[in-house]
N, C-alpha and C. Protein backbone atom coordinates (compact mmCIF):
# COMPACT_ATOMS: atom_id res chain seq x y z
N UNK A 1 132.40 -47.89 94.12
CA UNK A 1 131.46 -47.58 95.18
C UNK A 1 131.33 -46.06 95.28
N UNK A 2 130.29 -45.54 94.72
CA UNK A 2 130.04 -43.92 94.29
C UNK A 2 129.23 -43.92 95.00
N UNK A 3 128.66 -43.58 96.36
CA UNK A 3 127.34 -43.14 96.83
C UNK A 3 127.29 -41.44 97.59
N UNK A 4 126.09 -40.92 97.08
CA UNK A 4 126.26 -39.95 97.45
C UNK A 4 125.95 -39.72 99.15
N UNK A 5 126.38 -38.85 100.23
CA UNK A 5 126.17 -38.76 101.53
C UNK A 5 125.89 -37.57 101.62
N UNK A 6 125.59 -37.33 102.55
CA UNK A 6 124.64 -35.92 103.33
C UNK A 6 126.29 -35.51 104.43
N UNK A 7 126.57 -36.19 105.19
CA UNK A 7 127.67 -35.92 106.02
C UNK A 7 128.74 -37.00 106.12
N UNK A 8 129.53 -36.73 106.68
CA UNK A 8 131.20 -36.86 107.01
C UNK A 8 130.99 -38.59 107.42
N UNK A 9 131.06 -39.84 107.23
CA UNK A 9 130.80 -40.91 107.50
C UNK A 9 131.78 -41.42 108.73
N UNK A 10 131.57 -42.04 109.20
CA UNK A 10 132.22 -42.06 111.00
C UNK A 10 133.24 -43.50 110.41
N UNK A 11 134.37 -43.72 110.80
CA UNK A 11 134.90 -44.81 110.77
C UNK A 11 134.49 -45.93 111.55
N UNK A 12 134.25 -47.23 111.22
CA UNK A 12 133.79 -48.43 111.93
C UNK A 12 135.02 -49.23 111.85
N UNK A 13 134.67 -49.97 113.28
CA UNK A 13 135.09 -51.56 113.60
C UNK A 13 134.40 -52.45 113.28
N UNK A 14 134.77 -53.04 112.53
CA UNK A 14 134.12 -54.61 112.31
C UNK A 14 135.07 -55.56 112.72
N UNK A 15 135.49 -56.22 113.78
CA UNK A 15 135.89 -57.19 114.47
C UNK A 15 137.79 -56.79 114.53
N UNK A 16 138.65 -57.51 113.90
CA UNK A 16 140.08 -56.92 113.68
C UNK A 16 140.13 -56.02 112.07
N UNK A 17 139.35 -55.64 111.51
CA UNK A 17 139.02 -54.61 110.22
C UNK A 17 138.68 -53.48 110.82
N UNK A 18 139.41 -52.31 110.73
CA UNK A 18 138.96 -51.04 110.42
C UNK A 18 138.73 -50.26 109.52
N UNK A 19 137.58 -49.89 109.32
CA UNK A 19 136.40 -49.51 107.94
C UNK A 19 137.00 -47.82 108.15
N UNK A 20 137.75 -47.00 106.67
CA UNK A 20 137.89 -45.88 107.28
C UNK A 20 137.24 -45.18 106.01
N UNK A 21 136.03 -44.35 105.89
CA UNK A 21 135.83 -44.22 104.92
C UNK A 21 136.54 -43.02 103.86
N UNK A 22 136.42 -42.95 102.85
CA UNK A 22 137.29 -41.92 102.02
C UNK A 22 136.28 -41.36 101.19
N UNK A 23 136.02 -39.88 101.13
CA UNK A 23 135.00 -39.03 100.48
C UNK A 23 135.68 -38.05 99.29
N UNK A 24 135.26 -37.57 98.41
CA UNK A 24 135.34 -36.84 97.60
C UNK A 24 134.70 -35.43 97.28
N UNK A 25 135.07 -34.19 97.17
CA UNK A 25 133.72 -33.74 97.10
C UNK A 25 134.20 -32.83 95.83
N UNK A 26 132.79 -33.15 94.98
CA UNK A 26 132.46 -32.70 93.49
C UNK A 26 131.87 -31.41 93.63
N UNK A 27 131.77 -30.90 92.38
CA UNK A 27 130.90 -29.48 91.74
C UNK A 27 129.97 -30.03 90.97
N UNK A 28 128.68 -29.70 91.56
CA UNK A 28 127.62 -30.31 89.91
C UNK A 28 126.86 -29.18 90.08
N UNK A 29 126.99 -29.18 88.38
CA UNK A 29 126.18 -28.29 87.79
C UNK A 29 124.84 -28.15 87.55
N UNK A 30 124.43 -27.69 87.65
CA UNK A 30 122.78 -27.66 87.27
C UNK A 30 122.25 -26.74 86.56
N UNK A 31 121.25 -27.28 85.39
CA UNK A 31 120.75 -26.20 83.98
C UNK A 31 119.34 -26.35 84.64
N UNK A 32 118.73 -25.25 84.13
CA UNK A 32 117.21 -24.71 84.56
C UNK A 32 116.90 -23.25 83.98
N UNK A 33 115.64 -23.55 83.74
CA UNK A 33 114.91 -22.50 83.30
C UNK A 33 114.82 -21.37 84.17
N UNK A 34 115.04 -20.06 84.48
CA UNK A 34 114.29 -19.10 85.24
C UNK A 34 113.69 -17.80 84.13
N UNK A 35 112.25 -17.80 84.36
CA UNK A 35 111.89 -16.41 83.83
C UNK A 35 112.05 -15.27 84.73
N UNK A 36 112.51 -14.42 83.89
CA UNK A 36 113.46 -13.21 84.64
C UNK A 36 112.44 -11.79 83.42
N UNK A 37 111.43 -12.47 82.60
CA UNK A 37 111.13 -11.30 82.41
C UNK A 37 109.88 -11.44 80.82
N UNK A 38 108.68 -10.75 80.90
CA UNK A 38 107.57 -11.27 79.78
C UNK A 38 107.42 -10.13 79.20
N UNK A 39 107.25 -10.39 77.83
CA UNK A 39 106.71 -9.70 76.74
C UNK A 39 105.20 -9.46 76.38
N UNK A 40 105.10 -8.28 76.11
CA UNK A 40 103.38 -8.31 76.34
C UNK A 40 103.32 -7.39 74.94
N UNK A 41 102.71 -8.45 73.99
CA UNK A 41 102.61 -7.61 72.71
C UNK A 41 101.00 -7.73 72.00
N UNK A 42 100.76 -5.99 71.98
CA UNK A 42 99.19 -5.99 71.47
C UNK A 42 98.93 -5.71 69.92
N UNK A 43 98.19 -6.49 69.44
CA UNK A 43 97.86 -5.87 67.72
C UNK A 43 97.16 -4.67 67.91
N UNK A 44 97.30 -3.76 67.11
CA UNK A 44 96.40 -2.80 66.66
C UNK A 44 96.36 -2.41 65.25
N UNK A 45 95.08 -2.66 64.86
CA UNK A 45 94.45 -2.64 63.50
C UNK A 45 94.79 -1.25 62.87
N UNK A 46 95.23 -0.98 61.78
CA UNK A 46 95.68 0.53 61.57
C UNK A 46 95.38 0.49 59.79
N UNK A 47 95.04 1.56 59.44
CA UNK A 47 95.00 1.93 57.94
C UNK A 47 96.06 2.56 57.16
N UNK A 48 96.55 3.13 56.68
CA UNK A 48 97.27 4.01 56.27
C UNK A 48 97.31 3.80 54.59
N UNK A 49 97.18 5.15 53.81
CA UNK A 49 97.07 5.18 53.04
C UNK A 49 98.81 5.70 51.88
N UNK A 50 98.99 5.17 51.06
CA UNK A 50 100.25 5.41 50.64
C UNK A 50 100.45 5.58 49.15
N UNK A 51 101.14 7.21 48.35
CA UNK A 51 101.12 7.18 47.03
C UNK A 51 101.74 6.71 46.45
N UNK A 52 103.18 6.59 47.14
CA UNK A 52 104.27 5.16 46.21
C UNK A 52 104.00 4.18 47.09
N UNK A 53 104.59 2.92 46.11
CA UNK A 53 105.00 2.23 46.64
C UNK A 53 106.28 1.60 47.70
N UNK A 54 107.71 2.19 46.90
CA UNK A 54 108.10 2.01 47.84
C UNK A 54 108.66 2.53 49.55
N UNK A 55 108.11 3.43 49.79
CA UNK A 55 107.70 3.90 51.23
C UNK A 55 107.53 3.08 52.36
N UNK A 56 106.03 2.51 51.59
CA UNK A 56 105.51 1.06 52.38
C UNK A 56 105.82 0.20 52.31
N UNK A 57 106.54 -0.03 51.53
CA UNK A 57 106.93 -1.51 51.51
C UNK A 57 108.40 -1.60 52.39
N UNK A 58 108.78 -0.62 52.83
CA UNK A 58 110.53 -0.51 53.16
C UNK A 58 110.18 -0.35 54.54
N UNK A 59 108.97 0.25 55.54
CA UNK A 59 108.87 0.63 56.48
C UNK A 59 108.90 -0.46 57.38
N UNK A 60 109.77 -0.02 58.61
CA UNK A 60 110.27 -1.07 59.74
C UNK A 60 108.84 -1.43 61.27
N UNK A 61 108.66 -2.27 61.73
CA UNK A 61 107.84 -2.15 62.58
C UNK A 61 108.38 -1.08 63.64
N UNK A 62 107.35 -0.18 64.12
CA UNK A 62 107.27 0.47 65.36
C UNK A 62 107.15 0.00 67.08
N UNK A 63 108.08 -0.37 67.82
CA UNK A 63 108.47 -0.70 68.98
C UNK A 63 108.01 0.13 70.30
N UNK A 64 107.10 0.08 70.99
CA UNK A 64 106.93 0.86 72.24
C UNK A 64 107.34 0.19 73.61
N UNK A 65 108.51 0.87 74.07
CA UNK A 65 109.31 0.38 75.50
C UNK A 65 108.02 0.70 76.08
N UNK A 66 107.49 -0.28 77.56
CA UNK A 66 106.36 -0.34 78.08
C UNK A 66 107.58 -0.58 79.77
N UNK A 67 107.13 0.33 80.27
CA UNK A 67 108.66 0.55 81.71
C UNK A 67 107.33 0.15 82.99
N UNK A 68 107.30 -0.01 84.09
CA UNK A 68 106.85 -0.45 84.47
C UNK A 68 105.68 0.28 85.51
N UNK A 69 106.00 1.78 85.13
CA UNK A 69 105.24 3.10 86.11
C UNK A 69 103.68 2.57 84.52
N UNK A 70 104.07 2.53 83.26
CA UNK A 70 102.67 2.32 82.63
C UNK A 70 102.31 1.33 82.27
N UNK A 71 102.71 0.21 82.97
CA UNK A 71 102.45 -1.31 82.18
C UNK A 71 100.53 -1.71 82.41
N UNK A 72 100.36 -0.63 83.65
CA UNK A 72 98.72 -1.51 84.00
C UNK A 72 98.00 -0.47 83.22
N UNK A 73 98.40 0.38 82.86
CA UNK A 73 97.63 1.38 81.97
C UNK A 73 97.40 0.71 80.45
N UNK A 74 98.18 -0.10 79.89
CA UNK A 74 98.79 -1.07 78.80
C UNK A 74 97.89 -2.08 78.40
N UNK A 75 97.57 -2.46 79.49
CA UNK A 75 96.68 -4.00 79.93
C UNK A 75 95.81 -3.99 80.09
């Protein structure tokens, strides 16, 4: 008999039976999503011209931290 209760259950009489109830109290866990934070990433079309090869081919993408004094300037 597992039922869950909201409060403290009162002991009953039922005729010469006294009902005394006995509670437990658990930890439950709970998993959930929260977004705590979005990525806002823009293409920009670019040329660049290159005399070797391997230069270009080794070069890492370029990353711009976007802080939040220029994010509507961004957008």
């Amino acid at each position: 008999m597992a039922n869950d209760v909201d409060a403290m259950p009162v002991a009953q009489v039922e005729g010469k039976i006294t009902i005394i109830p006995v509670v437990e109290e658990i930890v439950v866990v709970e998993k959930r999503l929260v977004l705590v934070e979005e990525m806002r990433i823009r293409k920009i079309a670019t040329s660049q011209g290159c005399l070797s090869r391997s230069p270009c081919a080794n070069r890492q993408p370029q990353l711009n931290d976007l802080t939040n004094s220029n994010r509507e300037e961004t957008l």
